[in-house]
Protein backbone atom coordinates (compact mmCIF):
# COMPACT_ATOMS: atom_id res chain seq x y z
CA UNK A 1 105.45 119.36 87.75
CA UNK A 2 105.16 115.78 86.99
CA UNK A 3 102.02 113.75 85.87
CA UNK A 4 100.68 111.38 88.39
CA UNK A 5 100.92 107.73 86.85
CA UNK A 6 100.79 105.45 89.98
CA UNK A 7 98.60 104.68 92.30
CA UNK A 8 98.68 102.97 95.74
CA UNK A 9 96.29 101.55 97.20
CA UNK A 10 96.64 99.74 100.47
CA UNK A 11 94.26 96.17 100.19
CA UNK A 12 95.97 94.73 103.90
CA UNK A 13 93.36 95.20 106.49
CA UNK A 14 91.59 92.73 108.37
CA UNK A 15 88.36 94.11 107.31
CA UNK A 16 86.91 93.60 110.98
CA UNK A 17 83.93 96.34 110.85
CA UNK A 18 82.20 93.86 108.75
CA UNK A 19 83.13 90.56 110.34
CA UNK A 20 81.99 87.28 110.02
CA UNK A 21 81.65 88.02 106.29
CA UNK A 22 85.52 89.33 105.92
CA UNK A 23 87.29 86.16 107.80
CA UNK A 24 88.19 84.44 104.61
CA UNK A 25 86.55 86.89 101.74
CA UNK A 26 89.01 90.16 101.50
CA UNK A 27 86.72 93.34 102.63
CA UNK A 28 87.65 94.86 99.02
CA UNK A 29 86.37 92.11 96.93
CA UNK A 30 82.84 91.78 98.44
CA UNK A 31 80.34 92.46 95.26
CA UNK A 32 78.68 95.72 95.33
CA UNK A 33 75.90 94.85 92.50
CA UNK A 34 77.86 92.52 90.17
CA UNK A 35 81.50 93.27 91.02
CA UNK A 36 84.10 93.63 93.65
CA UNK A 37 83.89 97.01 95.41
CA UNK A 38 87.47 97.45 94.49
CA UNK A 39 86.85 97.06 90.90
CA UNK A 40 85.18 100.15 91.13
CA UNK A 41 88.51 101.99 92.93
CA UNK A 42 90.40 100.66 90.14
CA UNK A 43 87.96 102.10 87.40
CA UNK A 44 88.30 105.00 89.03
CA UNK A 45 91.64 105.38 88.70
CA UNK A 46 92.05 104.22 85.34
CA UNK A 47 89.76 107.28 84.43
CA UNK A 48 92.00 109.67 86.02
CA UNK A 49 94.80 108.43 83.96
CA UNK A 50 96.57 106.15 86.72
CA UNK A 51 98.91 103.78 84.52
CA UNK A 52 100.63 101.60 87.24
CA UNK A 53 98.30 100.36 90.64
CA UNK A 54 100.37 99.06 93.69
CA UNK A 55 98.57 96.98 95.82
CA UNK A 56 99.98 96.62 99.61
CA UNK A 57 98.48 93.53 100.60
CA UNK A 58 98.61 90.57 103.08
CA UNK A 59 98.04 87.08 103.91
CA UNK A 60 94.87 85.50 102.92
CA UNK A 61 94.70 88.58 100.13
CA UNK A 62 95.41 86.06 97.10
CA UNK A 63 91.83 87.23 95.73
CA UNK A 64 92.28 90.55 95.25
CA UNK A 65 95.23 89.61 92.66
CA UNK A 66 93.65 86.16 91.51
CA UNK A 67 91.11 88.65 90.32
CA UNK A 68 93.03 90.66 87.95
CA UNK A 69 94.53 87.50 86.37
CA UNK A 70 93.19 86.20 83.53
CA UNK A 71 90.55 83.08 84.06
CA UNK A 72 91.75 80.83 81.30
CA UNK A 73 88.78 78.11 81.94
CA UNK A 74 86.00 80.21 82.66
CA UNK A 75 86.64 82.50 79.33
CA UNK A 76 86.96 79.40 77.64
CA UNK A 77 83.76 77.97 78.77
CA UNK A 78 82.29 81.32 77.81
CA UNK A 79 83.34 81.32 74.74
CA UNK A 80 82.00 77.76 73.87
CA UNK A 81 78.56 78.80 75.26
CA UNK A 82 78.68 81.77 73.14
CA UNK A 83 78.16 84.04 75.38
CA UNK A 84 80.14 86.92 74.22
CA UNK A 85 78.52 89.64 76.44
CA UNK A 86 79.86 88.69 79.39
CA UNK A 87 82.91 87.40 78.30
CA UNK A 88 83.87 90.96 76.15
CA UNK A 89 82.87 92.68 79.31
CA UNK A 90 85.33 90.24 81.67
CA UNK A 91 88.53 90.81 79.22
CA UNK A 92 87.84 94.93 78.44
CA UNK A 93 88.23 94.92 83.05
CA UNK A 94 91.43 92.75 82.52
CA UNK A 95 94.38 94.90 83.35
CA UNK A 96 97.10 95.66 80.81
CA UNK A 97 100.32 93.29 80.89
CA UNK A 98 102.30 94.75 83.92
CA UNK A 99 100.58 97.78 84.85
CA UNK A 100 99.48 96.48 88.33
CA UNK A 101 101.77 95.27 91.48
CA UNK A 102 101.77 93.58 94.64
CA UNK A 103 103.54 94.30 97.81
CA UNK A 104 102.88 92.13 100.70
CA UNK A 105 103.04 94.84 104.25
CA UNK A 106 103.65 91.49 106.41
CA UNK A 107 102.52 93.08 109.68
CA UNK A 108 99.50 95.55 110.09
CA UNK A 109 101.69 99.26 111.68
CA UNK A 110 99.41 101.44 109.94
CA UNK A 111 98.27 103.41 106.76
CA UNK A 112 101.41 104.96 106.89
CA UNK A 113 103.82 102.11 106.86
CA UNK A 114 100.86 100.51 104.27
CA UNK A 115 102.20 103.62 102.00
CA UNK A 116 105.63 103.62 102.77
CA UNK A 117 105.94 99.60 101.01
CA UNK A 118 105.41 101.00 97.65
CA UNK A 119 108.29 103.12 97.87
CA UNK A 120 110.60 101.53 95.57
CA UNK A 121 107.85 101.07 92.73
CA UNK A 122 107.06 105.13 93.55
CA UNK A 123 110.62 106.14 93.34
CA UNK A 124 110.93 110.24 92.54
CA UNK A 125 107.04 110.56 91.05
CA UNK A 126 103.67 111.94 92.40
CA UNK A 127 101.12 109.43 93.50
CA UNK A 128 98.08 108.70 94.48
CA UNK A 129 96.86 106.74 97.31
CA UNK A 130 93.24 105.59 97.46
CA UNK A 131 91.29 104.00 99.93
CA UNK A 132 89.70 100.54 98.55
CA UNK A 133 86.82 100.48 100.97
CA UNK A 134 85.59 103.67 100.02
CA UNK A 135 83.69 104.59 97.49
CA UNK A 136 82.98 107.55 95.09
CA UNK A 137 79.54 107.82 92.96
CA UNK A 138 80.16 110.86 90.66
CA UNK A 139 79.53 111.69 87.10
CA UNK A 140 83.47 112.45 87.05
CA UNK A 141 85.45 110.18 88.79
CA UNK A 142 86.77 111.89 92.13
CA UNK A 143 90.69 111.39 91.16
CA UNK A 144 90.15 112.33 88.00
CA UNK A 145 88.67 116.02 89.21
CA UNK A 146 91.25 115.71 91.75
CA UNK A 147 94.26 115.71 88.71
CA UNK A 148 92.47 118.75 87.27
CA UNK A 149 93.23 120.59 90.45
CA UNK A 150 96.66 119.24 90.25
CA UNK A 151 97.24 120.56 87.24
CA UNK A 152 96.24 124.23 88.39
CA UNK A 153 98.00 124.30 91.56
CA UNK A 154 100.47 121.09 91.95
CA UNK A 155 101.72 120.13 95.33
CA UNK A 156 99.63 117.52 97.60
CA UNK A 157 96.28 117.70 97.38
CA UNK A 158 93.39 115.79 99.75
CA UNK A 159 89.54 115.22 98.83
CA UNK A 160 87.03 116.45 100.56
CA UNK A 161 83.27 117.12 100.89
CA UNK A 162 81.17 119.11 103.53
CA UNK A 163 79.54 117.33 106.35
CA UNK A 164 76.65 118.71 109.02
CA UNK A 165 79.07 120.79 111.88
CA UNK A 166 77.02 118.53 114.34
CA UNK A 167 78.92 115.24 112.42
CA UNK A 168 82.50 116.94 112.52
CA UNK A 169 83.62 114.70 115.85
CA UNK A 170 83.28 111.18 113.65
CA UNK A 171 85.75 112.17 111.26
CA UNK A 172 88.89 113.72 110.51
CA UNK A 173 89.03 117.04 109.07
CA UNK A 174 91.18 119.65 107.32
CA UNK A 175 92.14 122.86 108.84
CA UNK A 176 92.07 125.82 106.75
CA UNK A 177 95.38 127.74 105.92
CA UNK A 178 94.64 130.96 108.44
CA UNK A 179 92.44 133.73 107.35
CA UNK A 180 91.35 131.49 104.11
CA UNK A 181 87.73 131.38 103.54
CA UNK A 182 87.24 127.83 102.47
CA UNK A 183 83.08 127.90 102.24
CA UNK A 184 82.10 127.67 99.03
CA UNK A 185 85.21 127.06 97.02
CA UNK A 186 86.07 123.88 95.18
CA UNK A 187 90.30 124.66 96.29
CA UNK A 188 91.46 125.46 99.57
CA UNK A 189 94.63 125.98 101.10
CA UNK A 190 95.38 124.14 104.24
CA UNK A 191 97.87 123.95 107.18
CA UNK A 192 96.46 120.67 109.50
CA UNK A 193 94.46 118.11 109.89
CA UNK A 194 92.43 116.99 112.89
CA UNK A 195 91.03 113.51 113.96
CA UNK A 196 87.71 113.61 115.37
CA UNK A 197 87.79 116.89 116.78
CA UNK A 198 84.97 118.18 118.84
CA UNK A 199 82.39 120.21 117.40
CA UNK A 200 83.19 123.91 118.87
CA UNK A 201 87.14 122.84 118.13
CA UNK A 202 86.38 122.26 114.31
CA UNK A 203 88.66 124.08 112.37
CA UNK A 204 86.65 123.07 108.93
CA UNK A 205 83.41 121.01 108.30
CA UNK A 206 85.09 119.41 105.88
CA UNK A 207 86.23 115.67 106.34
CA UNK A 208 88.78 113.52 104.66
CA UNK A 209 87.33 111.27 102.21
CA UNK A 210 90.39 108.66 101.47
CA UNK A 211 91.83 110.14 97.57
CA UNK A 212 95.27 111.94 98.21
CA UNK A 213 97.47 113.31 95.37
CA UNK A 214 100.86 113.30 96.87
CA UNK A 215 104.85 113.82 96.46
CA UNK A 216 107.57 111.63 96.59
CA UNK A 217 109.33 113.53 99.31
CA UNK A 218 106.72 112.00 101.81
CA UNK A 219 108.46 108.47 101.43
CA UNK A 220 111.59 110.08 103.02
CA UNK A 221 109.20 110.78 106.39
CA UNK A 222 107.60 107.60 106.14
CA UNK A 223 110.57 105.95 106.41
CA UNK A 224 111.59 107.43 110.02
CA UNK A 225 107.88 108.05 111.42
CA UNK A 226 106.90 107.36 114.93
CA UNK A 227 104.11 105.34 115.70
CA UNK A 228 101.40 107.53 116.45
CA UNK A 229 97.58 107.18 117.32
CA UNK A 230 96.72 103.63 118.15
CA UNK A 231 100.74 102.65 118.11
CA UNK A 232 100.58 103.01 114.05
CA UNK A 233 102.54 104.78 111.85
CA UNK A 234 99.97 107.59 110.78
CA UNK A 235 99.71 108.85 107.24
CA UNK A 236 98.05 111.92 108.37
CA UNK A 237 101.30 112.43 110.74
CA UNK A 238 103.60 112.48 108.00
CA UNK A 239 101.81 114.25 105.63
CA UNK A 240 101.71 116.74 108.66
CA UNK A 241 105.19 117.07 108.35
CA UNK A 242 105.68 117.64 104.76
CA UNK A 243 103.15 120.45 105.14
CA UNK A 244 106.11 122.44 106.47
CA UNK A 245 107.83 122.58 103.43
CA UNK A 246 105.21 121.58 100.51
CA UNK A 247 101.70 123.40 99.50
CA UNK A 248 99.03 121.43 100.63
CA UNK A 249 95.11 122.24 99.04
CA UNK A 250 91.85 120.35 100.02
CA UNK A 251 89.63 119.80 96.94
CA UNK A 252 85.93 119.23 97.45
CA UNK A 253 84.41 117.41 94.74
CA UNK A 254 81.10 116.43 92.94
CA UNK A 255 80.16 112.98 94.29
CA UNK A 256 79.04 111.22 97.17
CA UNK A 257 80.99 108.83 98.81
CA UNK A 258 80.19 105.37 100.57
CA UNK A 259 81.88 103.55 103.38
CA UNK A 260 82.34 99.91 102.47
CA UNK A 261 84.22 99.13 105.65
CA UNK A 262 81.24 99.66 107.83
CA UNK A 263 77.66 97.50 107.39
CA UNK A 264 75.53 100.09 107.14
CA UNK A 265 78.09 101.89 104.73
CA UNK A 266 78.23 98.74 102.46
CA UNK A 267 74.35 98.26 102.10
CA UNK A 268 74.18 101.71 101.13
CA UNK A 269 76.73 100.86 98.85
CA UNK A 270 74.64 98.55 97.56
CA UNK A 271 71.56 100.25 96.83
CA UNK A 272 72.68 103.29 94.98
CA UNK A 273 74.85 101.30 92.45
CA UNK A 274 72.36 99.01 92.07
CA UNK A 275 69.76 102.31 91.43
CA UNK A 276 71.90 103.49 88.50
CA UNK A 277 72.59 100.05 87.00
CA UNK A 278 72.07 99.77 83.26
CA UNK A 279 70.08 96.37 83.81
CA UNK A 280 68.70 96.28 86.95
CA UNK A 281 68.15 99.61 87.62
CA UNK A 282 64.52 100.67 87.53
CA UNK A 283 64.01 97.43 89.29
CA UNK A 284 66.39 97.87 91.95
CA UNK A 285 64.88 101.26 92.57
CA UNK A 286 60.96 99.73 92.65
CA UNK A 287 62.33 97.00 94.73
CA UNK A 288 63.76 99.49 97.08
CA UNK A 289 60.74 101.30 97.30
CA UNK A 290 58.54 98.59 97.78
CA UNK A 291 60.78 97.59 100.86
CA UNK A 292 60.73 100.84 102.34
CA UNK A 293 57.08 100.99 102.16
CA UNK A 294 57.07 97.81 103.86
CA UNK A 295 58.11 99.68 107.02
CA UNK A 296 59.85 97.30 109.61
């Protein structure tokens, strides 16, 4: 079993849930507190062990990897103000020489196709794909409990977390291998996936949260996969197929996770990083309950 050193994470979209703000500002790079929501994806990662991040991007992305460069006249003017807090905290988030790429997908076909560009940089290893515009509060970072579980049972494995069985239809969800009792376990063994299913056809209450620990093998399907929902080329529809051959275990972690890619989702965002902020946040919290008091 190899070690999962790369990650992929697909930075192309259009961002159009939370238009106006995303027609020239990339939807991964708008601040959540005092950095780029995708800063937080990458720390993330880095926690789990990831060693090499490949970015599938697009036009008008130039941000995302402007912002992992180093900023040559604003350290400098830093420096000369003395004002070494900020300017140790900007080079310990500068990544190391080489350890990030960037792959432009050149027309939007889908997650899947999004995946299938960082083939060549993925070669014969594990990886794992993560979802920019979500976001995962935890203690532990979500990969990194995610590798754990790798490490017990290897294969492809998907996070997920329990919703209410009335929510099931607004999300995708696993479906249990048969006759496995998935409620309270951490591990479960799985044989589908369903998108949006209705409530009394749930297989699982559990929904797909956007982390994936997966094996080079799915490349090879990528490559010849049909467009599917919405004339893209599905992830979920390849990773379908590989479940014929390869083990495939959903792994509900400790967290709570945020959608960036909606409004609502982003000012939620927000709030509880701002909440558990080392500077701000006993203010952020009195500010937030002061507002709420407020009413409408």
């Amino acid at each position: 079993m190899k070690p999962v050193k790369i990650a992929v994470l697909p930075v192309a979209g259009f961002g159009t849930r939370v238009l106006p703000a995303t027609k020239t500002i990339p939807k991964e790079m708008l601040p959540v507190v005092d950095r780029p929501a995708l800063q937080y994806v990458v720390d993330e990662a880095l926690e789990a062990g990831i060693e090499h991040f490949v970015f599938i991007t697009g036009r008008q992305k130039s941000a995302i990897e402007d912002y992992f460069d180093s900023a040559y006249e604003l350290e400098d003017a830093l420096q000369r103000k003395k004002k070494t807090t900020i300017f140790d905290e900007l080079k310990s988030m500068q990544p190391r020489a080489g350890s990030m790429s960037f792959v432009r997908q050149q027309a939007a076909k889908g997650l899947g196709h999004a995946v299938w560009c960082a083939r060549d940089i993925v070669g014969d290893q594990p990886f794992a794909v993560l979802l920019p515009d979500v976001l995962v509060q935890s203690k532990r970072s979500c990969l990194a409990q995610m590798m754990d579980a790798y490490q017990d049972v290897g294969g492809n494995i998907i996070a997920v977390d329990a919703v209410p069985e009335d929510k099931v239809s607004s999300y995708g969800v696993i479906k249990p291998k048969a006759g496995e009792d998935y409620r309270d376990k951490r591990l479960i063994q799985m044989d589908g996936m369903v998108e949006k299913p209705a409530q009394k056809d749930a297989p699982s209450n559990l929904k797909i949260t956007g982390r994936y620990i997966l094996q080079p093998e799915l490349m090879k399907l990528l490559k010849d996969q049909e467009a599917g929902a919405g004339g893209e080329i599905q992830l979920t529809d390849a990773m379908a197929r590989l479940m014929e051959d390869q083990s495939f275990h959903a792994f509900v972690y400790d967290g709570q996770d945020y959608d960036c890619g909606s409004k609502i989702g982003y000012l939620e965002a927000v709030m509880a990083y701002a909440k558990i902020h080392p500077d701000i946040g006993e203010e952020a919290k009195a500010l937030i309950k002061r507002m709420a008091g407020e009413g409408s």
